[in-house]
Protein backbone atom coordinates (compact mmCIF):
# COMPACT_ATOMS: atom_id res chain seq x y z
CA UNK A 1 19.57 -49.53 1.49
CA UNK A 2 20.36 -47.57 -1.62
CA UNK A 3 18.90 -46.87 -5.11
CA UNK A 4 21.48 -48.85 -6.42
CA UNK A 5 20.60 -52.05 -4.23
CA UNK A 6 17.37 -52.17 -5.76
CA UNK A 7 18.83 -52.71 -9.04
CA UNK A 8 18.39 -56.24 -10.98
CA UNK A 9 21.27 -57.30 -12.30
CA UNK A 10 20.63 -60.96 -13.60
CA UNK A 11 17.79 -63.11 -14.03
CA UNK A 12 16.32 -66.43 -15.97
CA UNK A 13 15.34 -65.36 -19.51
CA UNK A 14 14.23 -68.88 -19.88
CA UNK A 15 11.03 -68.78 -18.00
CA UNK A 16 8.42 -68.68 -20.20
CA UNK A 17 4.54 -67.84 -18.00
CA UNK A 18 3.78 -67.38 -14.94
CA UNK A 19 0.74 -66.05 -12.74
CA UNK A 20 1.15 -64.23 -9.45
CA UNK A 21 -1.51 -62.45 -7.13
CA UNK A 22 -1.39 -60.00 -4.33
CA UNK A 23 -3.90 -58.39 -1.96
CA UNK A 24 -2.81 -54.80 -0.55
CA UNK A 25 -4.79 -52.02 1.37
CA UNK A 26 -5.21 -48.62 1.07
CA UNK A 27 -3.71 -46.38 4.30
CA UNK A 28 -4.60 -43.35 6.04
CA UNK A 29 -1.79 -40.97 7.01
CA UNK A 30 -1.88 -39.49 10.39
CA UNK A 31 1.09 -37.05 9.89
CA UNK A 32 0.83 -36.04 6.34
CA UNK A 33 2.82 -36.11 3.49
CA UNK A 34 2.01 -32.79 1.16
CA UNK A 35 5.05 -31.83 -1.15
CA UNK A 36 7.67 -33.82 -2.94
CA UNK A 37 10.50 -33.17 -4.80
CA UNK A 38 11.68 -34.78 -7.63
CA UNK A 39 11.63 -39.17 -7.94
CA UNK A 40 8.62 -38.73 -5.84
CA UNK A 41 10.69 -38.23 -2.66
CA UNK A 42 8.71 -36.43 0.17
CA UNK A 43 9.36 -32.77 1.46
CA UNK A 44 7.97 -34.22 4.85
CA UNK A 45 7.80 -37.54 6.74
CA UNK A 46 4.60 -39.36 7.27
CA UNK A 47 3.25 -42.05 9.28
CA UNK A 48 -0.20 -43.77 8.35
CA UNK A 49 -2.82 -46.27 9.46
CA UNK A 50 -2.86 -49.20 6.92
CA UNK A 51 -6.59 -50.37 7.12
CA UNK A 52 -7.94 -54.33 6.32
CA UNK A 53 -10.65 -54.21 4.52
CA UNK A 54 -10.28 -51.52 2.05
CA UNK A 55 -8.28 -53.22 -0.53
CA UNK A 56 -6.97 -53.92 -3.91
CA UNK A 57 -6.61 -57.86 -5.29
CA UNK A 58 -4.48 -57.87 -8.45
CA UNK A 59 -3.37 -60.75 -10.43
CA UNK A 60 -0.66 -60.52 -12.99
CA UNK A 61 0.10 -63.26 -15.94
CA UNK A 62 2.83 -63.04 -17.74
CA UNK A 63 3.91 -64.80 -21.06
CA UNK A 64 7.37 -64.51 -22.64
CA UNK A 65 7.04 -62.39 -25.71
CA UNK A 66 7.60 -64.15 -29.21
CA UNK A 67 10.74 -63.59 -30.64
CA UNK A 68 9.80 -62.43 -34.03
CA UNK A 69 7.31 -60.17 -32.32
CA UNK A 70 10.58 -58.87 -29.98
CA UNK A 71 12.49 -58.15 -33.08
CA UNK A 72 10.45 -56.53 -35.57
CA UNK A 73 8.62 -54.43 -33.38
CA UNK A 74 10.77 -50.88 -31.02
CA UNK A 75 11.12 -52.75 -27.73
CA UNK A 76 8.35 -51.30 -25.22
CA UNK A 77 6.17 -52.42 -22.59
CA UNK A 78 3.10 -54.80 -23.32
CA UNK A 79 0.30 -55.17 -21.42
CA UNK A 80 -3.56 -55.48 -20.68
CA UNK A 81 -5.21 -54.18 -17.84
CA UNK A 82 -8.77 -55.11 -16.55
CA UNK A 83 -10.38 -53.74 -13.97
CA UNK A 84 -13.24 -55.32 -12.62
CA UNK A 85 -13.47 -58.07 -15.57
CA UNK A 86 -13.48 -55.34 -18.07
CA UNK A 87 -10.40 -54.39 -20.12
CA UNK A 88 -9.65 -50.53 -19.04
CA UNK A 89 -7.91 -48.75 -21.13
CA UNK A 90 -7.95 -45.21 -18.93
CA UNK A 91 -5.76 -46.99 -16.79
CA UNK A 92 -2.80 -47.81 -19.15
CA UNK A 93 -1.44 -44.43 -19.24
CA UNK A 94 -0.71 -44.13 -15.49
CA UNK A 95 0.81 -48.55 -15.88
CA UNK A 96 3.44 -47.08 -18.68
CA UNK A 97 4.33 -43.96 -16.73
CA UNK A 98 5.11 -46.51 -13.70
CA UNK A 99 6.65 -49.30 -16.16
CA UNK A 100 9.28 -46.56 -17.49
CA UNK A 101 9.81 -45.72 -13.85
CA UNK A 102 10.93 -48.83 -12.88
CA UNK A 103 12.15 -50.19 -15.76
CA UNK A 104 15.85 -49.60 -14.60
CA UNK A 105 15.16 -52.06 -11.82
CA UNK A 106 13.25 -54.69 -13.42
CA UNK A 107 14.71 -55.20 -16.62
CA UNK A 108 12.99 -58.12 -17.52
CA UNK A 109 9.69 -55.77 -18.07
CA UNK A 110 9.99 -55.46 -22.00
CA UNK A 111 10.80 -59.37 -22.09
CA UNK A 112 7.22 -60.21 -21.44
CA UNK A 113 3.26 -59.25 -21.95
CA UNK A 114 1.49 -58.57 -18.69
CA UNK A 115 -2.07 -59.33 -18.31
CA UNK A 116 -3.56 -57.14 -15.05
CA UNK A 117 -6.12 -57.84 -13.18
CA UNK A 118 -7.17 -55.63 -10.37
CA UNK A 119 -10.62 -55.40 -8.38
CA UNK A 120 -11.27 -53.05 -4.96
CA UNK A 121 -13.39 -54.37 -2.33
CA UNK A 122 -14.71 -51.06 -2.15
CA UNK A 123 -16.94 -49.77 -4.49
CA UNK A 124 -15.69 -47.74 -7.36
CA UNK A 125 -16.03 -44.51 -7.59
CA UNK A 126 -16.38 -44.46 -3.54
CA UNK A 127 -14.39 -41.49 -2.61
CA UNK A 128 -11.42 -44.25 -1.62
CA UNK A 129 -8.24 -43.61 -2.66
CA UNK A 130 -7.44 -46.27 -4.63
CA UNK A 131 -3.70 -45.08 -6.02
CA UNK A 132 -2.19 -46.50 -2.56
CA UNK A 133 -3.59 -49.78 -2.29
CA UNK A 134 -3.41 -50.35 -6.41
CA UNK A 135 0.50 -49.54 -7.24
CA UNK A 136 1.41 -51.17 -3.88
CA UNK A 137 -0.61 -54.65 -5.47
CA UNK A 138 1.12 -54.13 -8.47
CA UNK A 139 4.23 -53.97 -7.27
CA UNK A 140 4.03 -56.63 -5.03
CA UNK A 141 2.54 -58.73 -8.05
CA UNK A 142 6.27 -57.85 -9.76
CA UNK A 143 8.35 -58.36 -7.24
CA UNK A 144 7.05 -62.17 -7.11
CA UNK A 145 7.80 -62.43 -10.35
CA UNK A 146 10.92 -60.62 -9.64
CA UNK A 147 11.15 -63.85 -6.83
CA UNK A 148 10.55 -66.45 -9.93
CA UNK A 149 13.35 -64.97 -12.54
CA UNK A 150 15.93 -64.66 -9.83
CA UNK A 151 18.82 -66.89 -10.49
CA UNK A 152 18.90 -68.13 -7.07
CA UNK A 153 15.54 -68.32 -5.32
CA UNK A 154 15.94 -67.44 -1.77
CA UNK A 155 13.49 -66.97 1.48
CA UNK A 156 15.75 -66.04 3.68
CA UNK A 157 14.84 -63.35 6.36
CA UNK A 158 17.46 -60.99 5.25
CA UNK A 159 15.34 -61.65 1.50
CA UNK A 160 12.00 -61.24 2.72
CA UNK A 161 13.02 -57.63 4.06
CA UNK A 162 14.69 -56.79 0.65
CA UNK A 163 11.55 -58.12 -0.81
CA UNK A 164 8.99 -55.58 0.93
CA UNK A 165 11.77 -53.02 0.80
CA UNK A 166 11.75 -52.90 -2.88
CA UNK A 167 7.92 -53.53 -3.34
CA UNK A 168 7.41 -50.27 -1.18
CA UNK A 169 10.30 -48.54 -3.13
CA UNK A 170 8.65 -49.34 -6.28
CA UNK A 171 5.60 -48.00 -5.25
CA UNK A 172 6.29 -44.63 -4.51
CA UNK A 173 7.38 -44.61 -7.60
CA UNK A 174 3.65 -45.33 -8.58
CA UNK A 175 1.83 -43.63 -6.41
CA UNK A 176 3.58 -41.78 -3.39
CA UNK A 177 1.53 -43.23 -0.58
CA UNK A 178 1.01 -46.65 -2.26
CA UNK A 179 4.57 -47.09 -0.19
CA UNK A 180 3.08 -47.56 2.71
CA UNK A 181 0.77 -50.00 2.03
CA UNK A 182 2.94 -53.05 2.12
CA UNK A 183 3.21 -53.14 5.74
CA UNK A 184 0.82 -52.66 8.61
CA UNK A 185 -0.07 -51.57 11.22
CA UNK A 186 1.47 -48.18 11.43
CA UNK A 187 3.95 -47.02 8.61
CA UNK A 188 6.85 -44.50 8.38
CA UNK A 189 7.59 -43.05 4.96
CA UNK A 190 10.23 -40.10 4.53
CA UNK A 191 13.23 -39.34 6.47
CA UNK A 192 12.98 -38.67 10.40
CA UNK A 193 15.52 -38.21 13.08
CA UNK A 194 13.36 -39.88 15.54
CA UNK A 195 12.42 -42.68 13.61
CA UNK A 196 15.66 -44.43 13.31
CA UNK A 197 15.23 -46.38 10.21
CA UNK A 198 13.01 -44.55 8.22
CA UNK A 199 13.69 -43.94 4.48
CA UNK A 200 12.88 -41.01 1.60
CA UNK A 201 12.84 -44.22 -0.55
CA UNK A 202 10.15 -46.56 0.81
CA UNK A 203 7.40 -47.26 3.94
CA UNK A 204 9.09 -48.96 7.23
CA UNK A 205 7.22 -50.92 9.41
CA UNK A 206 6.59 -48.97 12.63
CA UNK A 207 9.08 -50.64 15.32
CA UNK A 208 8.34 -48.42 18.29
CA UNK A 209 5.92 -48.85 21.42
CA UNK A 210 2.44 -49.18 20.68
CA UNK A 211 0.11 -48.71 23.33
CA UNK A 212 -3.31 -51.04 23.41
CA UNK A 213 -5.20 -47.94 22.97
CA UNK A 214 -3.82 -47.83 19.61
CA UNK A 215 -4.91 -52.02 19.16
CA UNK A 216 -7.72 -52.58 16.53
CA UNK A 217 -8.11 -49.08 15.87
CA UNK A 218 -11.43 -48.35 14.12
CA UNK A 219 -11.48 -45.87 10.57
CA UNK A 220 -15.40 -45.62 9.32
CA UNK A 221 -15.39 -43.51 6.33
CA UNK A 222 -17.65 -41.05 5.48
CA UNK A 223 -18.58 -40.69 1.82
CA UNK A 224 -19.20 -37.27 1.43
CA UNK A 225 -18.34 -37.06 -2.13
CA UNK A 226 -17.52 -39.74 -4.31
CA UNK A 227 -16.81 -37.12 -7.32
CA UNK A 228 -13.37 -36.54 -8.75
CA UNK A 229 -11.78 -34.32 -7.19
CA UNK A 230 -11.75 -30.30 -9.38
CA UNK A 231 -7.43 -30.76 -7.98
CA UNK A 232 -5.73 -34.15 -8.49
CA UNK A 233 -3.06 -34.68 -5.96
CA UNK A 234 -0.65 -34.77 -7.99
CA UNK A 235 -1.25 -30.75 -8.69
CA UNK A 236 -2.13 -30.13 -5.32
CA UNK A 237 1.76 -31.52 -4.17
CA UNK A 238 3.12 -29.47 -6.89
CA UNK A 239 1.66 -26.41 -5.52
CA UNK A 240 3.61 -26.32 -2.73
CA UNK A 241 6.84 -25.40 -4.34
CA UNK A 242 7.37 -21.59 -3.83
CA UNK A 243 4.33 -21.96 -1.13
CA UNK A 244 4.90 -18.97 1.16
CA UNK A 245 3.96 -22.05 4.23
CA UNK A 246 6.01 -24.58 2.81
CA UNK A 247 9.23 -24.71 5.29
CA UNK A 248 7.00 -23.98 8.35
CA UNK A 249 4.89 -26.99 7.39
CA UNK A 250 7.70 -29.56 6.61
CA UNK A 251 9.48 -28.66 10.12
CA UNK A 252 6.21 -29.22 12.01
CA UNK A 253 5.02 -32.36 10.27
CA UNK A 254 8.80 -34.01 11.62
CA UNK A 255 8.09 -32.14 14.82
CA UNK A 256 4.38 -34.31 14.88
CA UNK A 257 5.49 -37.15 14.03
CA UNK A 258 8.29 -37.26 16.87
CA UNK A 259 5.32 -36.44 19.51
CA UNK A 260 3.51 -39.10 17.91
CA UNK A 261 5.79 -41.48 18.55
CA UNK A 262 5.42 -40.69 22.17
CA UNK A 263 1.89 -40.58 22.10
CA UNK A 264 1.60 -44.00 20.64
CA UNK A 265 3.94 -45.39 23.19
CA UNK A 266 2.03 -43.59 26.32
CA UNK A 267 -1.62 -44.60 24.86
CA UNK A 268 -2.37 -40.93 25.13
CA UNK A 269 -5.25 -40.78 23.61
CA UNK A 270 -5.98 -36.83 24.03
CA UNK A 271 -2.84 -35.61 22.63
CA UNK A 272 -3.26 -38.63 19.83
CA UNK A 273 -6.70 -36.55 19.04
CA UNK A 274 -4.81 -33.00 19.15
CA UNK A 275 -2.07 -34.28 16.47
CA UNK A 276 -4.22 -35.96 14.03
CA UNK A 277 -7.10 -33.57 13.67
CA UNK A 278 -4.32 -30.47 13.43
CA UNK A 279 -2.70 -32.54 10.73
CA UNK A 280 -5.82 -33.02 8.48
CA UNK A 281 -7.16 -29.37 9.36
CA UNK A 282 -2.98 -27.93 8.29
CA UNK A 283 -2.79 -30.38 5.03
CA UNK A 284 -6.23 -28.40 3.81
CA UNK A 285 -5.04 -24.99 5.15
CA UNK A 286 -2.19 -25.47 2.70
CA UNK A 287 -4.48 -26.38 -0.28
CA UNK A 288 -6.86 -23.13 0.45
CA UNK A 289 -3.13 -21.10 1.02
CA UNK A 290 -1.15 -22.24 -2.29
CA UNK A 291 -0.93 -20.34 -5.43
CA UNK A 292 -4.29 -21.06 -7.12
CA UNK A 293 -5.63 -21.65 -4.09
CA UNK A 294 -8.29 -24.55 -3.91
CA UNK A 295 -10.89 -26.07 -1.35
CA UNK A 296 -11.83 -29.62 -1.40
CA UNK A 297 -13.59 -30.15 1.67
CA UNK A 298 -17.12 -29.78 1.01
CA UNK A 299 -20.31 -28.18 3.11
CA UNK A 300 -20.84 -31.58 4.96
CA UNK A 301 -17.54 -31.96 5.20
CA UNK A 302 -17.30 -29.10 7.77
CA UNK A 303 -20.95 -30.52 9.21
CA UNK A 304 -19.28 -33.43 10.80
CA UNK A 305 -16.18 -32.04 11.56
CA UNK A 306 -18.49 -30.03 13.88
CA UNK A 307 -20.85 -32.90 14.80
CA UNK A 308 -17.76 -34.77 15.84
CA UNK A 309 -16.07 -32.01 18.46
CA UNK A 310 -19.89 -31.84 19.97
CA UNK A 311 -20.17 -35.20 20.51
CA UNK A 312 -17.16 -35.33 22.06
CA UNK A 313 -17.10 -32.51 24.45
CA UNK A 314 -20.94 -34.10 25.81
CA UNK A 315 -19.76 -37.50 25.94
CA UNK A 316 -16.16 -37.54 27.13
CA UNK A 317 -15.55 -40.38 23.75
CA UNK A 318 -12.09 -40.20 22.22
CA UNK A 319 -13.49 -39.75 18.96
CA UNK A 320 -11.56 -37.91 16.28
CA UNK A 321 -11.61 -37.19 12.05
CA UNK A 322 -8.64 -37.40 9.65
CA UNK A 323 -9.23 -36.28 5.86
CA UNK A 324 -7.34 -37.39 3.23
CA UNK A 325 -6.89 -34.76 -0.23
CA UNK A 326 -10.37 -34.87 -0.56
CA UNK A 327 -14.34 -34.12 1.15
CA UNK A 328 -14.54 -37.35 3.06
CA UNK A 329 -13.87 -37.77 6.98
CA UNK A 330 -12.13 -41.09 7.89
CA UNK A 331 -13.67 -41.15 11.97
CA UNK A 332 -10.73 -42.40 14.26
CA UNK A 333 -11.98 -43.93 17.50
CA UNK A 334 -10.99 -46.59 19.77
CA UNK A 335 -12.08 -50.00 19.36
CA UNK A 336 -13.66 -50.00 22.84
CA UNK A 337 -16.42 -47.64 21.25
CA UNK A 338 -17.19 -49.17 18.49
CA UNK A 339 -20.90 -49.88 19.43
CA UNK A 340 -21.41 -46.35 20.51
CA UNK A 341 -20.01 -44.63 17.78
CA UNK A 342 -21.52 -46.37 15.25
CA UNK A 343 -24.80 -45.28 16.89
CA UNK A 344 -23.25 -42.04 16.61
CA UNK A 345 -22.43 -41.66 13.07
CA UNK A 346 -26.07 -43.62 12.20
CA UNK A 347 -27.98 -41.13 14.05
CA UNK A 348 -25.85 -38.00 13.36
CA UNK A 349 -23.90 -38.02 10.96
CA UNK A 350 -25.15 -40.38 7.91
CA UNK A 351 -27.35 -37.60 6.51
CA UNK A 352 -24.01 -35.83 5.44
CA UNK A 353 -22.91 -38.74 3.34
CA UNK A 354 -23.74 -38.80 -0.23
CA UNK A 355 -26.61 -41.15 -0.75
CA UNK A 356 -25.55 -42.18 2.70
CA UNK A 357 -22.80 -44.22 2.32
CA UNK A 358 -20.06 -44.96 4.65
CA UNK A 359 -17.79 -47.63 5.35
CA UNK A 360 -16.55 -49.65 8.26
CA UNK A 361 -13.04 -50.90 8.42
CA UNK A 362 -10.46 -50.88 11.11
CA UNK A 363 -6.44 -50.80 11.49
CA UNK A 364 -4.72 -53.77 9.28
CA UNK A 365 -1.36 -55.96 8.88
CA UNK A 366 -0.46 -54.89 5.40
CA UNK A 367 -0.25 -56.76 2.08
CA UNK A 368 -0.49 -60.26 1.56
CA UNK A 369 0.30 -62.59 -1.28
CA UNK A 370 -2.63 -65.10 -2.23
């Protein structure tokens, strides 16, 4: 699939309204992406977890745009956005940045007014990245209606994989890691010689061996800080051009993630441990080694980082922590220790969490339309 495939080329100008609504998670990357270049492509390639319960639900009405309205007024993009049942206007910057992004494929955006309306099922201001599972719902949202302008309406396999294919390319353009959030349960985004379809331009679904260690996989995260973060990600990833890391960092993440793909197959759950924890530990190691140089982990952050490898060398548990670009620790463990590490992070490790807050979820199937 090319740029050019994604391109609309005809549609019905004579529907008039219509409603559509997606669900879509947020992910957690296991080899990470840090560093793009321009179109948000990624320097690296990047597989993730896509969890269940961490979500976005987003409804989008749209109403044909009155013609008097169309012609007296520059054509632009129109649109409402509510978050939560209240309109948010600190949203609607980041919605036009995405509409002119996209507006090459969707042509039929300045036709109509969009009404958005988006809710998390985690709580705001949680420390969640909400980017990925938000411009993935969106985009989903628009490719439905996409679905309903089409001159021929087709659900057709060969359609349905076009369909997610250009949801997840439209999403990067959003947010870069809102691309994998389409599918579940393991994602591929960025070019990789051992993952044989896998794409700069969107997420693929994960098509090799997974072992049923890897089954229900558990993610509880920690809320260390639910603060913005002092670096947006969007700096941090620009900070890597002229890094004096940079190359060494892009060959090992596609050097990861083609031992990942064996560990997944083998159920290797050490080596699975030994990948992901190096990968959170070298995406900060960049942050704290760019040009300003920046820390976001926090105090506690580095508590249960340190809780974590002593609990594990006493007990034996294959236990592990991810981070994303931020303070909080997403705690990887099998689903066969659920009980225990629960206990675990109760007894241990809840004191580091602000106001002690965490949050259970678990490995998911991706997005789904409601």
């Amino acid at each position: 699939m090319i740029v050019q495939d994604f391109i609309l080329k005809s549609y019905n100008s004579n529907i008039q309204s219509g409603s559509v609504k997606w669900e879509s998670p947020s992910n957690i990357a296991l080899v990470k992406y840090w560093g793009k270049k321009e179109h948000q492509i990624p320097e690296n390639p990047s597989i993730s977890f896509t969890l269940s319960d961490c979500k976005t639900i987003t409804e989008i009405s749209f109403i044909k745009k009155d013609l008097s309205t169309a012609l007296n007024e520059t054509p632009d993009f129109s649109f409402d956005i509510y978050f939560e049942g209240e309109k948010n206007e600190a949203f609607k910057p980041k919605i036009q940045t995405f509409f002119k992004r996209i507006d090459i494929y969707m042509p039929f955006l300045k036709d109509y007014h969009f009404k958005i309306e988006t809710s998390n099922t985690f709580p705001h201001s949680s420390g969640i990245a909400s980017s990925a599972s938000g411009m993935s719902a969106i985009a989903l949202c628009l490719m439905s209606i996409e679905q309903k302008l089409r001159d021929e309406q087709n659900d057709s396999d060969a359609f349905q994989t076009y369909f997610r294919q250009k949801a997840s390319f439209l999403a990067r353009l959003g947010s870069g890691s809102a691309c994998r959030s389409v599918e579940g349960e393991l994602v591929v985004w960025g070019e990789n010689e051992s993952i044989s379809e896998s794409s700069d331009l969107y997420g693929v679904k994960f098509e090799g061996e997974v072992h049923s260690n890897f089954k229900n996989y558990q993610d509880t995260i920690l809320l260390v800080d639910k603060g913005e973060k002092q670096v947006s990600s969007t700096v941090g990833h620009q900070l890597m051009y002229g890094h004096p890391f940079a190359k060494e960092r892009f060959v090992q993440a596609h050097d990861n993630l083609a031992k990942l793909k064996v560990i997944l197959a083998s159920g290797n759950l050490n080596e699975f441990i030994k990948i992901v924890e190096s990968e959170a530990l070298t995406l900060h190691a960049m942050m704290m080694t760019s040009m300003p140089y920046f820390i976001l982990m926090k105090p506690n952050t580095l508590e249960i980082i340190n809780k974590i490898w002593a609990y594990r060398l006493k007990t034996n548990s294959k236990v592990c922590f991810t981070l994303d670009a931020g303070a909080n620790v997403h705690v990887l463990y099998p689903e066969s220790e659920k009980e225990s590490i629960i206990e675990f992070i109760k007894r241990e490790l809840v004191s580091y969490c602000q106001n002690g807050h965490y949050i259970c979820d678990q490995i998911g199937l991706g997005a789904n339309q409601i």
